[in-house]
Protein backbone atom coordinates (compact mmCIF):
# COMPACT_ATOMS: atom_id res chain seq x y z
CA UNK A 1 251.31 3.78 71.82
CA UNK A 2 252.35 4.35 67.80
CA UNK A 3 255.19 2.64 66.41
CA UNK A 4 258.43 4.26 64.74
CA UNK A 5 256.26 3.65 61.71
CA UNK A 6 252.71 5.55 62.68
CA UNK A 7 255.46 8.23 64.52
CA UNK A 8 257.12 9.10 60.61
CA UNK A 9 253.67 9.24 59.30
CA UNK A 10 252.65 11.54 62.07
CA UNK A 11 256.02 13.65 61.39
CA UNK A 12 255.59 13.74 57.76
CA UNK A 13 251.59 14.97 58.32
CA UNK A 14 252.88 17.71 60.88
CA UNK A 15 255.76 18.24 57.99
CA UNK A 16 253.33 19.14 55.68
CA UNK A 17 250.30 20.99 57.09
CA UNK A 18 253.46 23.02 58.31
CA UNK A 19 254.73 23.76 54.96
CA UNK A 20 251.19 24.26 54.03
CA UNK A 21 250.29 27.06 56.52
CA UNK A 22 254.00 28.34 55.84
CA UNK A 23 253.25 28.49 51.82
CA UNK A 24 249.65 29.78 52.32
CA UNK A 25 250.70 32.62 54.45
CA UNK A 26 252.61 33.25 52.12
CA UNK A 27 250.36 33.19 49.27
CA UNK A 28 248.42 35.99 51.45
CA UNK A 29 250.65 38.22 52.06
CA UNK A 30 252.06 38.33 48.16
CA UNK A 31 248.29 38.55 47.19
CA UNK A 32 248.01 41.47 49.65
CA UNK A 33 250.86 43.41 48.62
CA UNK A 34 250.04 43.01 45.40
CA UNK A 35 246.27 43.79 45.66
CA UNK A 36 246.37 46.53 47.98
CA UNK A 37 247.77 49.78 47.05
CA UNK A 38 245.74 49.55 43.93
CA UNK A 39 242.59 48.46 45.54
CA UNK A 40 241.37 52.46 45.25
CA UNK A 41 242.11 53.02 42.06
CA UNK A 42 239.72 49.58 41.30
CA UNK A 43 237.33 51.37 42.75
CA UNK A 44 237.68 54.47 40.78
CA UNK A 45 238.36 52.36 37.88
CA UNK A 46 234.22 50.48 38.89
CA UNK A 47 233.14 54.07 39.10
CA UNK A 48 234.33 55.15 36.05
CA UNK A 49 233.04 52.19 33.88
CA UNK A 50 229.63 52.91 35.61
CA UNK A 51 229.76 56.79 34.48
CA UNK A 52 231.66 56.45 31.12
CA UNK A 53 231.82 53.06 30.15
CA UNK A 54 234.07 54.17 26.35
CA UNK A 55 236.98 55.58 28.51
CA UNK A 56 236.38 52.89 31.20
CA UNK A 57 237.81 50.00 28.73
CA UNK A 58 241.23 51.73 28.06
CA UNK A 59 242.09 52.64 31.32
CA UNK A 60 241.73 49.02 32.77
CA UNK A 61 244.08 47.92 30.28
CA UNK A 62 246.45 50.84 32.08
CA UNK A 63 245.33 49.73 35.23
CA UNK A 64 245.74 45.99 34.45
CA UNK A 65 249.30 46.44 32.93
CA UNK A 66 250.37 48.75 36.20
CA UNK A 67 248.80 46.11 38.44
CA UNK A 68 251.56 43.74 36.56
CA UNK A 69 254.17 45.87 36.89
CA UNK A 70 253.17 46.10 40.60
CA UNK A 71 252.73 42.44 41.02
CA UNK A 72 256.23 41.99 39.31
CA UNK A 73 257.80 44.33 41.90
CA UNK A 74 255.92 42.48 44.68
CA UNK A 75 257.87 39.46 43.61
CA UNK A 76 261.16 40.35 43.18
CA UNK A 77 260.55 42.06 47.20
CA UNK A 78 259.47 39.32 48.09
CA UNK A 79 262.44 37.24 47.03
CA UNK A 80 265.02 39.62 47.55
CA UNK A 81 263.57 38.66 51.18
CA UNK A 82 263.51 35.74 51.08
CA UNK A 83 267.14 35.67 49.61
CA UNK A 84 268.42 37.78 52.74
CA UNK A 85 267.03 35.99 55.03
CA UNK A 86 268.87 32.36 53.65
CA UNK A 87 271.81 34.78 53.27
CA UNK A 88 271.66 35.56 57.06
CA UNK A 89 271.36 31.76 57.99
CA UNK A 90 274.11 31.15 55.73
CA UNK A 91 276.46 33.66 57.20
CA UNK A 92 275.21 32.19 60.66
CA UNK A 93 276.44 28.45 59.59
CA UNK A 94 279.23 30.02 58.71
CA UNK A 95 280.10 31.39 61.44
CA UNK A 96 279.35 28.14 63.31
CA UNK A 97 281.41 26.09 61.34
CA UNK A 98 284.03 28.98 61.17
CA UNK A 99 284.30 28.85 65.17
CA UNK A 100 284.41 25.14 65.35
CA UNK A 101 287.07 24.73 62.04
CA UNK A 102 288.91 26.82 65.12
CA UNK A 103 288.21 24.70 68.25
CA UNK A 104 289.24 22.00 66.16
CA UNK A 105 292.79 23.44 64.65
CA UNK A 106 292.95 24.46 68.90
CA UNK A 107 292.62 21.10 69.63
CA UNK A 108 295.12 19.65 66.87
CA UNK A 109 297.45 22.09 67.87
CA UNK A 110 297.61 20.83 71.39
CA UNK A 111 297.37 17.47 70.62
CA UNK A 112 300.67 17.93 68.33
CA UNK A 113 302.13 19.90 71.63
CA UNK A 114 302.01 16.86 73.87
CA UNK A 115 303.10 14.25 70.86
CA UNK A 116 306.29 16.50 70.85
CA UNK A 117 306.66 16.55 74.19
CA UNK A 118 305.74 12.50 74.72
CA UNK A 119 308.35 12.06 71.85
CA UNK A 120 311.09 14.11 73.87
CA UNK A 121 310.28 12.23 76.47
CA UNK A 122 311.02 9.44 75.01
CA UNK A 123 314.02 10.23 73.00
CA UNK A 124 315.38 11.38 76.70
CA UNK A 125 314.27 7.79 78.24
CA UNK A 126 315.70 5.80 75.51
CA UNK A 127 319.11 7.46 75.65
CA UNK A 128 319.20 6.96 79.97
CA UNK A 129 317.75 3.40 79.02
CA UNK A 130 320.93 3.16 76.20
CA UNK A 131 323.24 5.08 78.83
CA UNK A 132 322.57 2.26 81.77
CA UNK A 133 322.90 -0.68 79.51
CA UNK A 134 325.72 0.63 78.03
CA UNK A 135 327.19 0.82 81.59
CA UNK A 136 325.58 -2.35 82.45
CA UNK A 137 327.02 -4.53 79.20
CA UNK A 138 330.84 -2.88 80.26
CA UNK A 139 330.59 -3.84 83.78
CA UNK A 140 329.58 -7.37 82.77
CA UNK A 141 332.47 -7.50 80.35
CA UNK A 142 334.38 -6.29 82.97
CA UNK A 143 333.30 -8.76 85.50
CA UNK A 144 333.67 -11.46 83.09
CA UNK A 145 337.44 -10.81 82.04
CA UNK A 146 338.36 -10.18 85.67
CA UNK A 147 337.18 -13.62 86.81
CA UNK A 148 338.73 -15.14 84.45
């Protein structure tokens, strides 16, 4: 059985090849998008420098700064994702902590309803309590004078 130890390791390993696959995939998909929609005009561009290889040299410098360009948009997609999506989650903590800021203020609120009502309670106690010794104190006095 692995100790707490050998279990962190194995957490931080599973951490990582995680991240890993997570950042690869990504790596894919950004070299995809940005390889893709100008994987015919490589071609062409192949063709070309076989049939006319003077005219071949300055369009790949066209097709090299468009594939740039492209790769630049790909990015900035690919962010603006990624930026909407930790929006969303944001918005979704939000929310969370939005709906408990207001189960707590609930809770406070009651709370402070039964303190008022514990403190009524106890202003009306203390003035029966004041009310019977009051009584009590001017029977004794009584008592004591008539005795007397």
């Amino acid at each position: 059985m692995p100790n707490v130890g050998e279990n962190d390791k194995l957490q931080e390993i599973s951490d990582y090849v995680r991240f890993s696959s997570l950042s690869q995939q990504k790596a894919d998909i950004r070299h995809a998008l940005a390889t893709e929609p100008i994987q015919y005009i490589l071609k062409e561009l192949a063709d070309l420098e076989h049939d006319d290889p003077k005219s071949a040299f300055p369009a790949a410098r066209f097709v090299g700064l468009y594939r740039r360009l492209w790769e630049s948009c790909v990015s900035k997609h690919i962010i603006g994702q990624r930026l909407e999506q930790e929006n969303l989650l944001l918005e979704e903590a939000g929310a969370h902590l939005r709906k408990k800021r207001d189960g707590l203020q609930l809770r406070h609120d009651k709370q402070l309803a039964r303190l008022r009502f514990l403190e009524q309670a106890l202003d009306s106690s203390r003035e029966r309590l004041v009310s019977v010794l009051n009584d009590w104190t001017y029977i004794s006095i009584r008592r004591l004078f008539c005795f007397r």
